[in-house]
PDB file of N, CA and C in Angstrom:
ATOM      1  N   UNK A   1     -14.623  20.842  -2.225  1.00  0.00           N
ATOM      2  CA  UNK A   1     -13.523  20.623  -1.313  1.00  0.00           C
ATOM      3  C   UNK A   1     -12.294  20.215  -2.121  1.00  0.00           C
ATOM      4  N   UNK A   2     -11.087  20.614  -1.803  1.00  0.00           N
ATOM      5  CA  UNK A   2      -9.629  20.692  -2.576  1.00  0.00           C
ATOM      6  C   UNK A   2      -9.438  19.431  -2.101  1.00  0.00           C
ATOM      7  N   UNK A   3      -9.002  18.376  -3.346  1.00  0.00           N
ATOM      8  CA  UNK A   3      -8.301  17.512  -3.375  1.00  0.00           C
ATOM      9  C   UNK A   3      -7.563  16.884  -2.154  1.00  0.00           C
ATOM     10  N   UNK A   4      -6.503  17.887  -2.154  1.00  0.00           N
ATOM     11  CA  UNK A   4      -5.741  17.849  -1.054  1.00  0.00           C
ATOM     12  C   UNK A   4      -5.950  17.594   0.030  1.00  0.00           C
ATOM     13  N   UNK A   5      -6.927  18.327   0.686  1.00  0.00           N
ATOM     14  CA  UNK A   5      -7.667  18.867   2.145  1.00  0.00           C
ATOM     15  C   UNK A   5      -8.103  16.805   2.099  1.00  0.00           C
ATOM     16  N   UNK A   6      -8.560  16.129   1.118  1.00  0.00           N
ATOM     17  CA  UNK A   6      -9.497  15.189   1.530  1.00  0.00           C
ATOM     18  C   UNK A   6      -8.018  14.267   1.509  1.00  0.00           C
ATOM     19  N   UNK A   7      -7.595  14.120   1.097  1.00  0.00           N
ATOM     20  CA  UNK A   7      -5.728  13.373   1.051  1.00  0.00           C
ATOM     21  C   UNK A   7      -5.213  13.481   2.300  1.00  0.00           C
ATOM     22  N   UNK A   8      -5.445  14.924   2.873  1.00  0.00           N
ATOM     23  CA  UNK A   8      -4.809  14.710   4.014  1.00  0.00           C
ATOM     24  C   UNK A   8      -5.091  14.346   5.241  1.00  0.00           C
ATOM     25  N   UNK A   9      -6.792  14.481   5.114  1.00  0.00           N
ATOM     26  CA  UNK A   9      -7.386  13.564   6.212  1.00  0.00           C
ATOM     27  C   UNK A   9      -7.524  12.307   6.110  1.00  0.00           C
ATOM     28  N   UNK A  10      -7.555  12.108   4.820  1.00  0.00           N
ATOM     29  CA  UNK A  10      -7.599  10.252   4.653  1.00  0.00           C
ATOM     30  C   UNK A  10      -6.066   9.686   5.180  1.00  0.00           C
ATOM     31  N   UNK A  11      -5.004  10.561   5.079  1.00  0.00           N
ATOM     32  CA  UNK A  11      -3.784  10.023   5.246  1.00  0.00           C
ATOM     33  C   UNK A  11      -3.660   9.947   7.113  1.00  0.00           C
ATOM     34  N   UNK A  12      -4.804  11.119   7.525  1.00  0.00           N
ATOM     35  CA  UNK A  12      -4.401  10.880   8.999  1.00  0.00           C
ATOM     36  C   UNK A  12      -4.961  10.465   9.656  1.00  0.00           C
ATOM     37  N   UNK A  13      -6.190   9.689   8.979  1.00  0.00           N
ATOM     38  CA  UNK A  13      -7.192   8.258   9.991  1.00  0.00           C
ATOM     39  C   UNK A  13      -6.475   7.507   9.208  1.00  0.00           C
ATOM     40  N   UNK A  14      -5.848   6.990   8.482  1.00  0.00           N
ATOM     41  CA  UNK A  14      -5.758   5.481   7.997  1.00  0.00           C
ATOM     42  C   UNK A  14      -4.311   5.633   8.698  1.00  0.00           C
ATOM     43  N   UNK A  15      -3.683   6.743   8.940  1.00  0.00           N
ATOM     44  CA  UNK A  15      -2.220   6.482   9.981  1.00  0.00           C
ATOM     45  C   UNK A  15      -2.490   6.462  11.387  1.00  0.00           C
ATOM     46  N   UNK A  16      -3.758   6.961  12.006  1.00  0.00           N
ATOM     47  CA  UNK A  16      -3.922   6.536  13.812  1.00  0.00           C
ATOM     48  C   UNK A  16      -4.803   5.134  13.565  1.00  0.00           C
ATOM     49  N   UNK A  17      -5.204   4.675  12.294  1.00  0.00           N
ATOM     50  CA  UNK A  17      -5.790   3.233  12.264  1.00  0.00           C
ATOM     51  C   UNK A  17      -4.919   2.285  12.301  1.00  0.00           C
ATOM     52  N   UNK A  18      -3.569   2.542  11.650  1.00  0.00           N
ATOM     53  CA  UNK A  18      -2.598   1.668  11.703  1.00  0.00           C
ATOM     54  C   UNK A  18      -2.188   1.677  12.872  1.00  0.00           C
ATOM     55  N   UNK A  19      -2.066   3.202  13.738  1.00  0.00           N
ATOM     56  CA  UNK A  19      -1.274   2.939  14.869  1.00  0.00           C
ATOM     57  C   UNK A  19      -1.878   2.375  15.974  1.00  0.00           C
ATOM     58  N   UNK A  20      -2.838   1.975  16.093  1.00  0.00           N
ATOM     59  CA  UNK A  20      -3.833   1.396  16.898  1.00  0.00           C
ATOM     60  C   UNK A  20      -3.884  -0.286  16.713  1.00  0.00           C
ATOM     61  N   UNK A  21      -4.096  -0.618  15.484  1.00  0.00           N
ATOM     62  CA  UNK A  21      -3.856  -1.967  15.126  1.00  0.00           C
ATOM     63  C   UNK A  21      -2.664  -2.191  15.537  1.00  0.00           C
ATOM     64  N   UNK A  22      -1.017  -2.226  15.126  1.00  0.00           N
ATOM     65  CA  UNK A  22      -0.195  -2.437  15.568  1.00  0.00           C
ATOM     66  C   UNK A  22      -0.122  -2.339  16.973  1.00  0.00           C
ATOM     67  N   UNK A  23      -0.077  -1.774  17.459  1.00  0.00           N
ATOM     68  CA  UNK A  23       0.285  -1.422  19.149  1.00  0.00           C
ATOM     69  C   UNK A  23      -0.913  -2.557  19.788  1.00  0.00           C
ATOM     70  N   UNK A  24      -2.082  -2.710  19.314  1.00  0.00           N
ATOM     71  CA  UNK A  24      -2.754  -3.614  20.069  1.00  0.00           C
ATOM     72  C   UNK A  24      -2.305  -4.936  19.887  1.00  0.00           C
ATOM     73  N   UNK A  25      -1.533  -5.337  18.763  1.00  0.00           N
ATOM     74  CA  UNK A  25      -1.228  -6.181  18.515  1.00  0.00           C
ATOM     75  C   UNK A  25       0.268  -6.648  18.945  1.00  0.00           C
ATOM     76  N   UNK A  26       1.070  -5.790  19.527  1.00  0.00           N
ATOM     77  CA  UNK A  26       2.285  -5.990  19.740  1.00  0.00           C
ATOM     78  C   UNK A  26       2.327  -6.116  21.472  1.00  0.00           C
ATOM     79  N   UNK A  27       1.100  -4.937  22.123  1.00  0.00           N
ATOM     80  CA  UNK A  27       1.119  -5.158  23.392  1.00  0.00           C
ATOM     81  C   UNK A  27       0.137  -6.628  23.882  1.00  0.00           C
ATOM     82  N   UNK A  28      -0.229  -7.031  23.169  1.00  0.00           N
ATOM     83  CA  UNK A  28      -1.388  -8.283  23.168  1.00  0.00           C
ATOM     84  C   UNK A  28       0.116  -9.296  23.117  1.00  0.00           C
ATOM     85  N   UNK A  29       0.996  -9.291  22.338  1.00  0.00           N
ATOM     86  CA  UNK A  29       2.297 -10.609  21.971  1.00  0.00           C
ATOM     87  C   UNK A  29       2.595 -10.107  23.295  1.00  0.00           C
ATOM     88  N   UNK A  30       3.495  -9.104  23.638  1.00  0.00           N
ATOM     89  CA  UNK A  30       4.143  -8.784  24.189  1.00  0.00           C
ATOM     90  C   UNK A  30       3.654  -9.409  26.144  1.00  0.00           C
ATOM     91  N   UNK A  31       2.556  -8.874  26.239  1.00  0.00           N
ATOM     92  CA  UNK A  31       2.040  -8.946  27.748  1.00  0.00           C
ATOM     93  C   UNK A  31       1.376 -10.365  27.631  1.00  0.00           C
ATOM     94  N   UNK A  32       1.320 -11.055  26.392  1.00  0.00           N
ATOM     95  CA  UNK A  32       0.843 -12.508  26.467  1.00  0.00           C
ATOM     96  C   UNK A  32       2.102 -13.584  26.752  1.00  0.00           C
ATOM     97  N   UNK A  33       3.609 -13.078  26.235  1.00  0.00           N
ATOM     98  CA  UNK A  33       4.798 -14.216  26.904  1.00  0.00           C
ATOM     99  C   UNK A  33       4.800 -13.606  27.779  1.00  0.00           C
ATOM    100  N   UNK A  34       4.810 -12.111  28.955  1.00  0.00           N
ATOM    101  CA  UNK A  34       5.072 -12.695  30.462  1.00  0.00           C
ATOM    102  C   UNK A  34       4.126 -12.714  31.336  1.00  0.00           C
ATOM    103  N   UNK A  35       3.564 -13.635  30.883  1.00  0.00           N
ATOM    104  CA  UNK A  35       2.838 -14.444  32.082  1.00  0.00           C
ATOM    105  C   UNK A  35       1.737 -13.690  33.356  1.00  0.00           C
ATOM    106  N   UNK A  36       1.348 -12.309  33.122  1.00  0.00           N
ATOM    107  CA  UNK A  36       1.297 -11.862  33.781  1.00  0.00           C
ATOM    108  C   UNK A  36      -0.892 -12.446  34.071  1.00  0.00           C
ATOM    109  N   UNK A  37      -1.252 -11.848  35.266  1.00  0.00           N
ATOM    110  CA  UNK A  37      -2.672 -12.163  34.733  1.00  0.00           C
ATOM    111  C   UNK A  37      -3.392 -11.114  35.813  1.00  0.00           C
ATOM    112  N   UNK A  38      -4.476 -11.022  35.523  1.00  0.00           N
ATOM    113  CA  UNK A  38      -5.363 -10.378  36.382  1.00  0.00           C
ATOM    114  C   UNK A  38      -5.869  -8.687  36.639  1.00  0.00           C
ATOM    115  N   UNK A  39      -5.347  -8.058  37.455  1.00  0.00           N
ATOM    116  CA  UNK A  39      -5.049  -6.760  37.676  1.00  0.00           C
ATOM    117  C   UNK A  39      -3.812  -5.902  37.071  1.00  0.00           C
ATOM    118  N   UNK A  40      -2.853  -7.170  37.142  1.00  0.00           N
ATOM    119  CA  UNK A  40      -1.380  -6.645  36.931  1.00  0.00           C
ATOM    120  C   UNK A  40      -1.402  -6.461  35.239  1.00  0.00           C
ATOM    121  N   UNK A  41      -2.106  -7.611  34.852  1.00  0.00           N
ATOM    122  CA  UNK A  41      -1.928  -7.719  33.065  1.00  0.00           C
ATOM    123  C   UNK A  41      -2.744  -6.338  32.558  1.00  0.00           C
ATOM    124  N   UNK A  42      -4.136  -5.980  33.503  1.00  0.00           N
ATOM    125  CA  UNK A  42      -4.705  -5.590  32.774  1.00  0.00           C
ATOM    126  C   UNK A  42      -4.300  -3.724  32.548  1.00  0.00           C
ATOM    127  N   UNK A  43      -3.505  -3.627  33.875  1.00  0.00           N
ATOM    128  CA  UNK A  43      -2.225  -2.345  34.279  1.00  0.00           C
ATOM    129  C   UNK A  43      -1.359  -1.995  32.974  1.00  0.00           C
ATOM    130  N   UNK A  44      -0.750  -3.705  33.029  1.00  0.00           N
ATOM    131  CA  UNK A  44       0.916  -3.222  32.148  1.00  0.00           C
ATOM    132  C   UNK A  44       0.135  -3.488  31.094  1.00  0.00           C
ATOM    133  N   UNK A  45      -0.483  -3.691  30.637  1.00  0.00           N
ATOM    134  CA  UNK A  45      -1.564  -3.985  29.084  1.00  0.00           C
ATOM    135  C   UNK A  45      -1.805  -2.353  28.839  1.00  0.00           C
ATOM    136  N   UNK A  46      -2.445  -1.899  29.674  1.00  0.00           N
ATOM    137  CA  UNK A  46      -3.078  -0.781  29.284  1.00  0.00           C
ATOM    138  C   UNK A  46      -1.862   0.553  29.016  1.00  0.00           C
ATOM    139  N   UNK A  47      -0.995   0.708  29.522  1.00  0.00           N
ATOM    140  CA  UNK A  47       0.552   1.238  29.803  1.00  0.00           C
ATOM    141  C   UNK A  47       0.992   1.180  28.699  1.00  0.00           C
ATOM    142  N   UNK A  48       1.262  -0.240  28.249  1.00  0.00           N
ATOM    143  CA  UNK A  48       1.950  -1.441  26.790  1.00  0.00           C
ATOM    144  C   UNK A  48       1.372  -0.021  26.090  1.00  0.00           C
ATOM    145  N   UNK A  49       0.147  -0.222  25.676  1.00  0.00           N
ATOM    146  CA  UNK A  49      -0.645  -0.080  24.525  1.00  0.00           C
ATOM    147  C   UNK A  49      -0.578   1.918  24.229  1.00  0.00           C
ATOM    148  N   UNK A  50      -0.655   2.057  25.529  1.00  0.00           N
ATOM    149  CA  UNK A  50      -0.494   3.625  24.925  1.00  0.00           C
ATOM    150  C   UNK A  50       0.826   4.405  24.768  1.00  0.00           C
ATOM    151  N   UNK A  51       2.042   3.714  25.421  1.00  0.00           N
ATOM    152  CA  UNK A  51       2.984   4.162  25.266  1.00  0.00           C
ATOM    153  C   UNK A  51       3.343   3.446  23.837  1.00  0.00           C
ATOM    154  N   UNK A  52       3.260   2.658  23.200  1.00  0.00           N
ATOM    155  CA  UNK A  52       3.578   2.056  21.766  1.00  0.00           C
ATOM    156  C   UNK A  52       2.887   3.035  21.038  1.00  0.00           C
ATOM    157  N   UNK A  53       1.286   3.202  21.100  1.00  0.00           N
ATOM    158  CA  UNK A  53       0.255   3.771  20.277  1.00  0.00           C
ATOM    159  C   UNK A  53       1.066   4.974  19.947  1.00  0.00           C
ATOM    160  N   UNK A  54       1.566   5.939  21.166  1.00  0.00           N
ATOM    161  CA  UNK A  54       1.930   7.352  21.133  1.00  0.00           C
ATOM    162  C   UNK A  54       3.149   6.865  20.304  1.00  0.00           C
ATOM    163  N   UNK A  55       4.001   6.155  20.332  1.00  0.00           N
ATOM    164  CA  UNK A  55       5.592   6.026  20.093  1.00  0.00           C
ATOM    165  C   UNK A  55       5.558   5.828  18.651  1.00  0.00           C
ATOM    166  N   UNK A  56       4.107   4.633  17.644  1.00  0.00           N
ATOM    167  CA  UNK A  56       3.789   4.638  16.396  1.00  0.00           C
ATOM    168  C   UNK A  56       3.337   6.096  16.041  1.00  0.00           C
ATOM    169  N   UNK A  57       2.584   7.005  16.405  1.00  0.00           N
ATOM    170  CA  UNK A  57       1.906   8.066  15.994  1.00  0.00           C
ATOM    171  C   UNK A  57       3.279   9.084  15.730  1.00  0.00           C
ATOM    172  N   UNK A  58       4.348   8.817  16.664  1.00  0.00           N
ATOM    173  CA  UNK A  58       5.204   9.970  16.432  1.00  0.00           C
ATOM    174  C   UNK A  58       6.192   9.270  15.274  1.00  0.00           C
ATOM    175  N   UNK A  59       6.553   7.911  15.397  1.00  0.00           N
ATOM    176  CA  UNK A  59       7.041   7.752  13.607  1.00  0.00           C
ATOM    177  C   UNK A  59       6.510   7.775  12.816  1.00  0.00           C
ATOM    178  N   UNK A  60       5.155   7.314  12.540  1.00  0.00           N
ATOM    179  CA  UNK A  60       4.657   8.305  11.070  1.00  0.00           C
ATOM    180  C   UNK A  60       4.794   9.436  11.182  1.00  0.00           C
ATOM    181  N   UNK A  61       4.315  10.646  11.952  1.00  0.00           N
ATOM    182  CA  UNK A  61       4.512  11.711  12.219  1.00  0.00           C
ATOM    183  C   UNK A  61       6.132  12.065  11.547  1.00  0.00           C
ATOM    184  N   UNK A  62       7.532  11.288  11.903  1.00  0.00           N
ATOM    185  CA  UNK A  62       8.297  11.592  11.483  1.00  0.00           C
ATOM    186  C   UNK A  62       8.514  11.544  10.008  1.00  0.00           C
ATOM    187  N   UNK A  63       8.341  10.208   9.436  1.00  0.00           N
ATOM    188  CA  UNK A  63       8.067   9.602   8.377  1.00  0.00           C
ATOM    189  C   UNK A  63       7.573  10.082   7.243  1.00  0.00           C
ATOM    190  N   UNK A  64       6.055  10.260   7.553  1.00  0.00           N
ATOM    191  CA  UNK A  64       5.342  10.715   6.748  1.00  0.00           C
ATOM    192  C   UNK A  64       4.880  12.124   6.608  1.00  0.00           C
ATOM    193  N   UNK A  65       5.376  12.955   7.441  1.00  0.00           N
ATOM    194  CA  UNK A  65       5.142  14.261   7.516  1.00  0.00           C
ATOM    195  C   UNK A  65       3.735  14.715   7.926  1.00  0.00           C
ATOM    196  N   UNK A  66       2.879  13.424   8.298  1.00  0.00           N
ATOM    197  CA  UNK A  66       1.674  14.323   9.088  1.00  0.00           C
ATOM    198  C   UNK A  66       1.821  14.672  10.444  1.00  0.00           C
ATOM    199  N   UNK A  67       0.952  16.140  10.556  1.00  0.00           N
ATOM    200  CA  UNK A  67       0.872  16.150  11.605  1.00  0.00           C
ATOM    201  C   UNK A  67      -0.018  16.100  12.729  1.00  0.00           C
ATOM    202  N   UNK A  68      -0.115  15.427  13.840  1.00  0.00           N
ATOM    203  CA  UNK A  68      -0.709  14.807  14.592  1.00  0.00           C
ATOM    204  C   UNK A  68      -0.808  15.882  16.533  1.00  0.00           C
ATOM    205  N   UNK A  69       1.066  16.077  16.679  1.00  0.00           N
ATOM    206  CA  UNK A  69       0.712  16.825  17.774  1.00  0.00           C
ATOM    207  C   UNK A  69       0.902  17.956  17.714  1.00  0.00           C
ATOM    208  N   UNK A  70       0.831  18.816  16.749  1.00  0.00           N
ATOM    209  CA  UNK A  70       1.269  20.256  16.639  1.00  0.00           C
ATOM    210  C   UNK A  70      -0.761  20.809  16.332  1.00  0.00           C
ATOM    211  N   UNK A  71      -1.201  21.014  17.408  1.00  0.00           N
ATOM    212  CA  UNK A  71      -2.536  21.644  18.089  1.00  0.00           C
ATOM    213  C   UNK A  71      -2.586  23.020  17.431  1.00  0.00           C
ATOM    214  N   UNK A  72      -1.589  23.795  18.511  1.00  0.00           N
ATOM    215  CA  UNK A  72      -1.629  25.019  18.472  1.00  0.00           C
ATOM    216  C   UNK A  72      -0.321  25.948  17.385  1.00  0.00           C
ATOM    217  N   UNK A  73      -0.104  25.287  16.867  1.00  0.00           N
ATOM    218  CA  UNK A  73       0.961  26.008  16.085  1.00  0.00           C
ATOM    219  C   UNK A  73       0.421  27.126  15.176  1.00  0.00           C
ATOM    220  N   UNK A  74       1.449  28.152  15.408  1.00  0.00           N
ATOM    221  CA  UNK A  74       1.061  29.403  14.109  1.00  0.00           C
ATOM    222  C   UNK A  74       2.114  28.698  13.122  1.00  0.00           C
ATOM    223  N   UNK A  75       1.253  29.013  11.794  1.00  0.00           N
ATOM    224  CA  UNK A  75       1.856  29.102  10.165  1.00  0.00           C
ATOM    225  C   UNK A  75       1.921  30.506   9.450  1.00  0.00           C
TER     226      UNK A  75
END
């Protein structure tokens, strides 16, 4: 297996690992000052977390040049 090929998958789990850590960690600060609890927390928690998750995935994506949502693209 080419070098490369293993570089570039290592580069694109250790970048949705980061983006997962962060975002859990920012929507965890974030939905922990307002006060919220119960049903409502566990709503805007879950919301928090994937709209950050997606929003980190697309700046590395910018950043780092992997790519993440291009599925179907011809090269």
């Amino acid at each position: 297996m080419d070098m490369a090929v293993v570089k570039k998958w290592a580069i694109f789990f250790i970048s949705i690992l980061v983006a997962i850590l962060i975002a859990d960690r920012l929507s965890t600060i974030i939905i922990a000052t307002t006060g919220f609890t119960g049903v409502v927390q566990f709503l805007l928690s879950f919301i928090l977390y994937a709209v950050l998750f997606f929003a980190i995935l697309y700046v590395i994506q910018k950043v780092f040049k992997v790519d993440f949502f291009g599925f179907y693209r011809e090269e």
